[in-house]
Protein backbone atom coordinates (compact mmCIF):
# COMPACT_ATOMS: atom_id res chain seq x y z
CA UNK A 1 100.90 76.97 53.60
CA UNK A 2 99.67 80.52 54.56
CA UNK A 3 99.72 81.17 58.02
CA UNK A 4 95.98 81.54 59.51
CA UNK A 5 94.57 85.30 60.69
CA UNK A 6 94.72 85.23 64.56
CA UNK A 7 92.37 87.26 66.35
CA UNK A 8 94.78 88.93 68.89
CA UNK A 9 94.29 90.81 72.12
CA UNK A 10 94.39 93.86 69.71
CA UNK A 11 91.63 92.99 67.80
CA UNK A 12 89.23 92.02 71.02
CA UNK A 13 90.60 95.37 72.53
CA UNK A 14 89.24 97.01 69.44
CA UNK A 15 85.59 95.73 69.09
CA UNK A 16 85.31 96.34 72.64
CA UNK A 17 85.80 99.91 72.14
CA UNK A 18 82.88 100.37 69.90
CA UNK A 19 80.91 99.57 72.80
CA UNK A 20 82.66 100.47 76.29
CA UNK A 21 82.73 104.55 76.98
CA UNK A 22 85.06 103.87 79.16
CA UNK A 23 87.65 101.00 78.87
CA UNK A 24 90.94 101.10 77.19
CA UNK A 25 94.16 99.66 77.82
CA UNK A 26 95.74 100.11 80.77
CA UNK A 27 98.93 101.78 79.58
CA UNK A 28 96.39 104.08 78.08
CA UNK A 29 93.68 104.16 80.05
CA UNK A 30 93.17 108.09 82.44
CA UNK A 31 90.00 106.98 83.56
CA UNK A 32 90.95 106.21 86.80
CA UNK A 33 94.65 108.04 87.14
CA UNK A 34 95.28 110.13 89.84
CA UNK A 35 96.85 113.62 88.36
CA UNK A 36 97.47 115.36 91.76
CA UNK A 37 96.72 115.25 95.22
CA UNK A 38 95.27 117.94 97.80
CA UNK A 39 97.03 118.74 100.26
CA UNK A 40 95.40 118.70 104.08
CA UNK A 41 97.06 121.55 105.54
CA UNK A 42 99.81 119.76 107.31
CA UNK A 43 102.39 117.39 105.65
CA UNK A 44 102.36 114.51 108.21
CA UNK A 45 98.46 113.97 107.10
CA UNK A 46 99.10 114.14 103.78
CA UNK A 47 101.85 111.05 104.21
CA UNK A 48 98.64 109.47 106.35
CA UNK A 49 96.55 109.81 103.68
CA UNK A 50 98.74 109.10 100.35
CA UNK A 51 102.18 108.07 101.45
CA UNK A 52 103.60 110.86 100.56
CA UNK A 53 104.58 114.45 102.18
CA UNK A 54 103.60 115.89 98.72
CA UNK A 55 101.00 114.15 98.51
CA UNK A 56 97.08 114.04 100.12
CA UNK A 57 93.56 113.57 98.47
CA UNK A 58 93.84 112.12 95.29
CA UNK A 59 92.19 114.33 92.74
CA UNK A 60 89.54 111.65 91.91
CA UNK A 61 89.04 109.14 94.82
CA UNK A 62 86.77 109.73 97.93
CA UNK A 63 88.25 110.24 101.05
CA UNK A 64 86.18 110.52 104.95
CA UNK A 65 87.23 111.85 107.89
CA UNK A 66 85.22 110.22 110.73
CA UNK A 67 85.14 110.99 114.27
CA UNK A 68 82.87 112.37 117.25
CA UNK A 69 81.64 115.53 118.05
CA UNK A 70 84.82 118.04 118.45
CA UNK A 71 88.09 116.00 116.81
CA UNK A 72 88.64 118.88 113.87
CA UNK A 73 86.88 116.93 111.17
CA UNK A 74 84.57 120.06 109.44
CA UNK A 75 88.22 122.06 110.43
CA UNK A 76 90.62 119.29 108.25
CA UNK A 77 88.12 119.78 105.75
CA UNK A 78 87.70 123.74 105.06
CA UNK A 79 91.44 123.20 104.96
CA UNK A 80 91.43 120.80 102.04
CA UNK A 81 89.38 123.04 100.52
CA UNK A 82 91.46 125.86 100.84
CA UNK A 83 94.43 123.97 99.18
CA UNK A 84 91.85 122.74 96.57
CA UNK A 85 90.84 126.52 95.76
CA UNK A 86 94.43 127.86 95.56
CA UNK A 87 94.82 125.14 93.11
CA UNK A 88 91.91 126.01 90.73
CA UNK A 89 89.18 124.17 91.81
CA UNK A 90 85.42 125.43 92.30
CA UNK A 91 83.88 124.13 95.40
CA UNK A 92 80.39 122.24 95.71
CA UNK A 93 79.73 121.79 99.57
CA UNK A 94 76.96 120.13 100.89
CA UNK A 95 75.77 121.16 104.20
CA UNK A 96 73.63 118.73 106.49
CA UNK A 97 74.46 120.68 109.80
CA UNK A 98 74.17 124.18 108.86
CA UNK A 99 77.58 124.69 110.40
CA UNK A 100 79.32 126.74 107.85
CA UNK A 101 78.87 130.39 107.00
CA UNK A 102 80.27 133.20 104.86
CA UNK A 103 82.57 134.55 107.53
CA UNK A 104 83.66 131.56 108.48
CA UNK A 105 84.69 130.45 105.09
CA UNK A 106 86.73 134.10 104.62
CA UNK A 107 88.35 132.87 107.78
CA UNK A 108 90.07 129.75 106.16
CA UNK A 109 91.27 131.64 103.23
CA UNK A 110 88.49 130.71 100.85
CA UNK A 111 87.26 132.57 98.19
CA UNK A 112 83.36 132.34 98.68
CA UNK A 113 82.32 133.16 95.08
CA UNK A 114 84.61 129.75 94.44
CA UNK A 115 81.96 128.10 96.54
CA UNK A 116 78.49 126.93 95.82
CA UNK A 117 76.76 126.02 99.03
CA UNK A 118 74.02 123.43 99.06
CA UNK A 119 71.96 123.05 102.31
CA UNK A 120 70.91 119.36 102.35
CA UNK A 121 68.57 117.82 104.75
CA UNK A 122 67.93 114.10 103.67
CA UNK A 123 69.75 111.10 101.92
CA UNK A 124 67.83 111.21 99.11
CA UNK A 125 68.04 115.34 98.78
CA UNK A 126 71.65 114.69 98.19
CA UNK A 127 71.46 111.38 96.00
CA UNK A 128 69.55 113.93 93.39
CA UNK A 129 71.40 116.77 93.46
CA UNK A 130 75.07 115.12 93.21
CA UNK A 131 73.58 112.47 90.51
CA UNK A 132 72.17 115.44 88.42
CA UNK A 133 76.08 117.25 89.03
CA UNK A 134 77.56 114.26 87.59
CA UNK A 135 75.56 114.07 85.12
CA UNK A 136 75.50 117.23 83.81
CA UNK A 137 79.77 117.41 84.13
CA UNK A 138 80.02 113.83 82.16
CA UNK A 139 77.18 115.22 79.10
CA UNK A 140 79.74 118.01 78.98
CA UNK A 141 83.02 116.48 78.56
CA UNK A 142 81.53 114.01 75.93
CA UNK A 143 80.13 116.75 73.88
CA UNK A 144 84.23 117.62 74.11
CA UNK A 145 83.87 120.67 76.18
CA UNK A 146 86.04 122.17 78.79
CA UNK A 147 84.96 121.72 82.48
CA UNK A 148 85.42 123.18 85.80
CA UNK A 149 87.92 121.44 88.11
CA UNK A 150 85.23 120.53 91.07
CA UNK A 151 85.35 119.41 93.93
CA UNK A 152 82.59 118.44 96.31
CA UNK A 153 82.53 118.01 100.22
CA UNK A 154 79.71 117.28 102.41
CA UNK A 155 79.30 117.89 105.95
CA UNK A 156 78.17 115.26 107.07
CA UNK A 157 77.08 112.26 105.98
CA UNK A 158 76.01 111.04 109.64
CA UNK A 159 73.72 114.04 109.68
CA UNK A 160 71.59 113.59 106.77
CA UNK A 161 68.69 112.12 107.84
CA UNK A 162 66.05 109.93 105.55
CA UNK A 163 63.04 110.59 104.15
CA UNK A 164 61.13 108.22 105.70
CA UNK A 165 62.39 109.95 109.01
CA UNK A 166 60.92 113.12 108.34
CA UNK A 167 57.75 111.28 107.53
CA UNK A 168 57.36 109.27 110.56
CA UNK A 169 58.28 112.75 112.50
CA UNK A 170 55.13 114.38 111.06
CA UNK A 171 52.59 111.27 111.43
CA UNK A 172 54.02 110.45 114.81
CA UNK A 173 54.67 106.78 114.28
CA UNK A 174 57.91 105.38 116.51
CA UNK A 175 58.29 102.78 113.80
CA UNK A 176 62.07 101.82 113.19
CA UNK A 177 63.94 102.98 110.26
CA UNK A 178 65.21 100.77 107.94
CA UNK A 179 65.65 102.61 104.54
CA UNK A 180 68.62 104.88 106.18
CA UNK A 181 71.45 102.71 105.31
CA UNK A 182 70.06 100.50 102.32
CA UNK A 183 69.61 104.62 100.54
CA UNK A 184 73.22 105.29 101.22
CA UNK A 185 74.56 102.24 100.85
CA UNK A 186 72.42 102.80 97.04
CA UNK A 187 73.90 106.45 96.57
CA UNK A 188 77.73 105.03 97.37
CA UNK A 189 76.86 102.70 93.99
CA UNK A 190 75.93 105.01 92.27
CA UNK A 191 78.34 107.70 92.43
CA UNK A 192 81.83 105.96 92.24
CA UNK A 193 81.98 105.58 88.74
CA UNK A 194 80.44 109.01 88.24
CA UNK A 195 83.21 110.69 90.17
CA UNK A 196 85.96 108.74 88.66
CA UNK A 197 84.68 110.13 85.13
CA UNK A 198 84.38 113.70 86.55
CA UNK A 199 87.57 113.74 88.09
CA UNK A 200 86.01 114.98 91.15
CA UNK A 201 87.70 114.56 94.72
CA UNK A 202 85.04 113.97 97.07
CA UNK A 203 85.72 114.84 100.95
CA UNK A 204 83.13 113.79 103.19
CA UNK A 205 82.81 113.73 107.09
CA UNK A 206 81.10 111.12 109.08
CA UNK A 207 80.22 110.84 113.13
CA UNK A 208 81.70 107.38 114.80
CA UNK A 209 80.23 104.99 117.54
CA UNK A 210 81.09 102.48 120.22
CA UNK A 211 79.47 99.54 119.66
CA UNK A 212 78.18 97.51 122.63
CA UNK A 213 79.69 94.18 122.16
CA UNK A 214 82.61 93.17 124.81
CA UNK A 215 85.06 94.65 123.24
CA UNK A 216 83.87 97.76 122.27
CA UNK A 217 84.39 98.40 118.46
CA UNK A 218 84.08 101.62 117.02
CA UNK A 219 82.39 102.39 113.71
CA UNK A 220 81.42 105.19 111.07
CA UNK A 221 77.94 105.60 110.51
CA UNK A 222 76.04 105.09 107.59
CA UNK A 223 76.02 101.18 107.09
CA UNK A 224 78.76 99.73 104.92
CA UNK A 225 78.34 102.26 101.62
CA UNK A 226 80.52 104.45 102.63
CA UNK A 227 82.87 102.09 103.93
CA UNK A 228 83.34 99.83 101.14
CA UNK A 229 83.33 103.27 98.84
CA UNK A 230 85.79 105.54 100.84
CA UNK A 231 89.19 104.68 98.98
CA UNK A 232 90.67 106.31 102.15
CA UNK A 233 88.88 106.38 106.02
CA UNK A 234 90.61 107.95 108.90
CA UNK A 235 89.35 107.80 112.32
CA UNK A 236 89.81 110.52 114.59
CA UNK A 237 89.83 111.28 118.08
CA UNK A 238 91.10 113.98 120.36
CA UNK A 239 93.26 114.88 123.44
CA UNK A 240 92.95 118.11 124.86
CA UNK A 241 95.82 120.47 124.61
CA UNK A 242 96.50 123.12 127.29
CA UNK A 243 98.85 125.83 127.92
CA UNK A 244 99.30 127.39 131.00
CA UNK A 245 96.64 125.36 132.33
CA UNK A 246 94.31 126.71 130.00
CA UNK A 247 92.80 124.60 127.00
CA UNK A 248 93.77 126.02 123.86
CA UNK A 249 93.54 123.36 121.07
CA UNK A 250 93.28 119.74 120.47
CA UNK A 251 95.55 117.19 119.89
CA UNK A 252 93.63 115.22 116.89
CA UNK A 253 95.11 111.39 116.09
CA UNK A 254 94.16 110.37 112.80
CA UNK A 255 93.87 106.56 112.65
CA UNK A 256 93.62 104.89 109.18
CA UNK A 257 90.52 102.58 109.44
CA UNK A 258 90.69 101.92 105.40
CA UNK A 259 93.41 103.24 102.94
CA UNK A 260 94.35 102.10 100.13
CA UNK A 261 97.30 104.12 99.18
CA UNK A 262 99.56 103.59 102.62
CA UNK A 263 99.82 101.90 105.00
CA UNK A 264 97.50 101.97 108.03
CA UNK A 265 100.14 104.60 110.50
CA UNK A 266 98.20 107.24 113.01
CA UNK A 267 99.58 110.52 112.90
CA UNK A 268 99.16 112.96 115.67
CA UNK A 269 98.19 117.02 114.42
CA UNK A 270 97.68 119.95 116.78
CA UNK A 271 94.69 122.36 116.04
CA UNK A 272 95.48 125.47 117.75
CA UNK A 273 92.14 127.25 118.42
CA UNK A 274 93.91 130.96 117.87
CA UNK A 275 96.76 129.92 115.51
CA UNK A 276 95.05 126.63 113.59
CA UNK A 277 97.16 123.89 112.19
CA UNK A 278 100.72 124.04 111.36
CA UNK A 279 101.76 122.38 108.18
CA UNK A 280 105.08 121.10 109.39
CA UNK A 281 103.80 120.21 112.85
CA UNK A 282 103.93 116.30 114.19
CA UNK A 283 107.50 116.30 111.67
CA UNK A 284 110.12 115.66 114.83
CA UNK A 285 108.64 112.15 115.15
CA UNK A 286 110.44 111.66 111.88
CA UNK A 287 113.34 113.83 111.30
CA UNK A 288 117.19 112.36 111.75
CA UNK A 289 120.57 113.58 111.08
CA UNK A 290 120.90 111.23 108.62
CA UNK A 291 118.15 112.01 106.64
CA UNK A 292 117.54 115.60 106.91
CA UNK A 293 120.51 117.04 108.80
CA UNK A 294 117.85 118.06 111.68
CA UNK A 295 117.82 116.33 115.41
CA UNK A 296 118.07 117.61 118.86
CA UNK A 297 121.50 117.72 120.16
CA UNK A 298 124.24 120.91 119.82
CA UNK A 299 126.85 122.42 117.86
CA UNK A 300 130.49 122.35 118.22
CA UNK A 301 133.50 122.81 116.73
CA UNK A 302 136.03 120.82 115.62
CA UNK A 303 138.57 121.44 117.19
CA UNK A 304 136.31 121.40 120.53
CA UNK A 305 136.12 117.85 120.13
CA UNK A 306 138.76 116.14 121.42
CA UNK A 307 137.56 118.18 124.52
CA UNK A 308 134.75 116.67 125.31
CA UNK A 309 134.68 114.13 128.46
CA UNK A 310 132.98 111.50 126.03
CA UNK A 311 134.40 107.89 124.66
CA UNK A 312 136.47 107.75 121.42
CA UNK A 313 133.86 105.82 119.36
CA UNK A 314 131.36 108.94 120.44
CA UNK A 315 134.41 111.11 119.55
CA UNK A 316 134.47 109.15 115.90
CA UNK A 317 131.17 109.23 115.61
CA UNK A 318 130.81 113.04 115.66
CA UNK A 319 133.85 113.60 113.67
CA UNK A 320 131.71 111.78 111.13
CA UNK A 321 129.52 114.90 111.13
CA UNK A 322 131.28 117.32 110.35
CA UNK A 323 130.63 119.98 107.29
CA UNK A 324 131.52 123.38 106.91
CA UNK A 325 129.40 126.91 107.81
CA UNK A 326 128.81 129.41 105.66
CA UNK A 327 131.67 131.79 107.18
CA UNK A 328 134.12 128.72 106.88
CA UNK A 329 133.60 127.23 110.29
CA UNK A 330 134.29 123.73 110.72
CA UNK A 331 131.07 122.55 112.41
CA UNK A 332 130.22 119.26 114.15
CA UNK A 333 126.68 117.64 115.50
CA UNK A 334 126.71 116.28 118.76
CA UNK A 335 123.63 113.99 119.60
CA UNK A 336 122.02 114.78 122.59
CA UNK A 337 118.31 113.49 123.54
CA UNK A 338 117.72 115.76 126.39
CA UNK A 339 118.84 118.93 124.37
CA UNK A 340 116.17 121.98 124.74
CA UNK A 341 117.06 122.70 120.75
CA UNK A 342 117.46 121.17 117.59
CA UNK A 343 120.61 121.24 115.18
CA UNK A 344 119.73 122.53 111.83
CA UNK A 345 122.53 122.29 109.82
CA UNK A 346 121.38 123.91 106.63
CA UNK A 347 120.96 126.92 109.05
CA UNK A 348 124.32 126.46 110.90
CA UNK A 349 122.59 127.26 114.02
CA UNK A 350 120.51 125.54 116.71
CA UNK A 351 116.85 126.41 117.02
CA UNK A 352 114.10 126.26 119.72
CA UNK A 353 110.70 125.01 119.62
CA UNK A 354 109.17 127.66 118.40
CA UNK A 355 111.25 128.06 115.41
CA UNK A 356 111.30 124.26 114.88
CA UNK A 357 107.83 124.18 113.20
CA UNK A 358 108.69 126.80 110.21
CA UNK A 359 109.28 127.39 106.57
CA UNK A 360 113.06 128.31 107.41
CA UNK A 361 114.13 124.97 108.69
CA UNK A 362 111.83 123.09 106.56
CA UNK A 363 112.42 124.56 103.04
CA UNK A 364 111.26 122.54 100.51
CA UNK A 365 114.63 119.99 99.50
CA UNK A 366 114.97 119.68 102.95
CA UNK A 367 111.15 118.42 103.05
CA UNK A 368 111.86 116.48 99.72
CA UNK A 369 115.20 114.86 101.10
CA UNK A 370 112.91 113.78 104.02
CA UNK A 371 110.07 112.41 102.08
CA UNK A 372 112.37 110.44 100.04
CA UNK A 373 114.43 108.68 102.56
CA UNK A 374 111.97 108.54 105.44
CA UNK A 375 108.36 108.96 105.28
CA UNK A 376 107.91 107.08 101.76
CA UNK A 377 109.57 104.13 103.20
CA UNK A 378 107.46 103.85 106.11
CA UNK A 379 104.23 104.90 105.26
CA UNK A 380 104.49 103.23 101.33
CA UNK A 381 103.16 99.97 100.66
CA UNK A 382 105.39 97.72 99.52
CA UNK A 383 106.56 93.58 99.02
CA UNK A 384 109.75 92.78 100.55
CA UNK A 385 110.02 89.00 99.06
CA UNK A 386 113.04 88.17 101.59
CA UNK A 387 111.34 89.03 104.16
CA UNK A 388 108.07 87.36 103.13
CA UNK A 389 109.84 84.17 103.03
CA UNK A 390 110.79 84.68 106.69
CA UNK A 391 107.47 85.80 107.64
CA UNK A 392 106.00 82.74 105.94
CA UNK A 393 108.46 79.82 107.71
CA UNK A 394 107.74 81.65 111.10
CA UNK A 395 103.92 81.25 109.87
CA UNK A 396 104.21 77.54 108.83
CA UNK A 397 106.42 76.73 112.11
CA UNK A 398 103.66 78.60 114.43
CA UNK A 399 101.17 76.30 112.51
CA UNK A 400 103.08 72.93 112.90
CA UNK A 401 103.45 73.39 116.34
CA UNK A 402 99.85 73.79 116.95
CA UNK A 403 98.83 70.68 115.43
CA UNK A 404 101.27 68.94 117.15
């Protein structure tokens, strides 16, 4: 007896594509596939923000950087853009606190005739123009033409006021406003599968509160569109940071309040008001001998050690160390906490503070060696099933106990 026709997963995949733009298989699908990241400027954020040293703002999610008044957010983001411009995009920034000029755009590095700037004064100003961009990019790449790598920022989305706002300004009424939050909240619907078919990163900036319950909470503002959009939210607050008494930066903490490529770990990042923000800066939290062949501690030789006034196991333990210099030496690391330098052995040398922060003792595989053994693991989300089965008994026993 002939075998009946089955309608397989095949077939259903098939008549689905005569009427879904967008859906395919997932082994096949680049609809929603990340092919690069922006980087932020400084490495440490980019592991905050993707998990990764390499990595940063995924070419087509949304990310926010939220914060009061002061804590580097417009700063983080002329940086991104920066990095975004050196690697081909064209920049559409939307400007709700006329805070950004010509000069000070040629001041970060970027290339002002890569950058379309769009004033923006209410929700719904900015609703219609980045609809009608996304629109006009998606009728283009169905028509099979070549677009524009874009990118679009806005500064910020705590600024943009509504329209019914303005109105209630000019007739004088005190009425509350109520149509703020349900219009973003409306314009965060609209545009996520919009950007995701562009391939456009959007960066956006957004001010904080304390709320004024008992424990006091803080939150972005805006309602919850922009939280429940953002693939990525970091929080971020500041610390003054002076030098010879004088104040000559910030310390800004970046605090994950939503991410869904890593896991939720602050990261601290110095903004230097003369010299900015150093790429490999907030690093030494991370770096081991181990993994990168950098720690604080000093050089000997080895036939010095047997000299040293120190225990045999410490004497085994640096003999373990060991590798040899450039001119032949026979070098050895010798762990030391309170040491005013760091061992780099790559360099066969010790270096200061200064020097610390620098292309020279972070080249690239020495950056790629860290990544790889370090920061990956703990900033990576990831399932440990022997360990889940521990965390689970410890669960069930903490439950028993209470209904006993």
């Amino acid at each position: 007896m002939a075998k009946e026709k089955e309608f397989t997963f095949d077939d259903l995949n098939a008549s689905l594509a005569k009427t879904s733009i967008h859906g395919e298989v997932m082994d096949k699908s680049v609809f929603s596939k990340i092919d690069e990241y922006i980087g932020t400027g400084n490495y440490l954020l980019n592991a905050c923000i993707s998990g990764s040293l390499f990595g940063g703002i995924p070419n087509n999610r949304s990310v926010c950087f939220a914060g009061p008044s002061g804590t580097g957010k417009t700063f983080v983001l002329l940086n991104a853009i920066k990095k975004a411009t050196e690697m081909g995009y064209q920049i559409i920034f939307y400007d709700s606190e006329t805070a950004v000029d010509t000069e000070l755009i040629k001041r970060f590095g970027i290339d002002p005739k890569k950058l379309r700037y769009e004033p923006c004064n209410t929700v719904q100003e900015f609703r219609t123009s980045i609809t009608n961009l996304t629109k006009i990019i998606s009728d283009q790449k169905r028509k099979g033409l070549e677009v524009p790598k874009i990118l679009v920022s806005l500064d910020s989305l705590g600024n943009l006021a509504s329209q019914k706002e303005i109105d209630d300004a000019l007739s004088g009424s005190e009425k509350a406003d109520m149509t703020r939050a349900k219009t973003i909240k409306s314009l965060f619907r609209i545009l996520g599968t919009q950007l995701a078919e562009c391939k456009i990163p959007f960066i956006f900036t957004n001010h904080t509160y304390s709320g004024q319950s008992f424990i006091p909470i803080v939150t972005a503002g805006g309602g919850t569109g922009p939280e429940y959009f953002a693939s990525i939210i970091l929080f971020l607050r500041k610390a003054q940071l002076k030098e010879n008494a004088v104040k000559s930066g910030i310390i800004m903490t970046a605090t994950p309040n939503k991410n869904r490529f890593a896991k939720p770990t602050p990261v601290k990042v110095i903004i230097h008001f003369d010299k900015g923000m150093n790429e490999f800066m907030g690093l030494h939290d991370y770096i081991t001998w181990e993994s990168c062949g950098i720690a604080k501690g000093n050089i000997i030789t080895e036939d010095a050690i047997d000299k040293q006034k120190i225990s045999e196991q410490a004497k085994n333990k640096i003999r373990k160390t060991v590798w040899t210099a450039a001119d032949g030496r026979k070098l050895a690391f010798m762990a030391n906490p309170k040491a005013l330098k760091w061992v780099v052995k790559h360099l066969d040398d010790s270096v200061n503070v200064a020097e610390l922060f620098t292309k020279t003792t972070f080249p690239e595989n020495i950056l790629r060696e860290l990544d790889e053994k370090v920061i990956q693991p703990a900033f990576n989300y990831g399932v440990n099933n022997e360990d889940l089965v521990d965390e689970l008994e410890t669960i069930l026993e903490i439950d028993e106990e209470e209904q006993s």
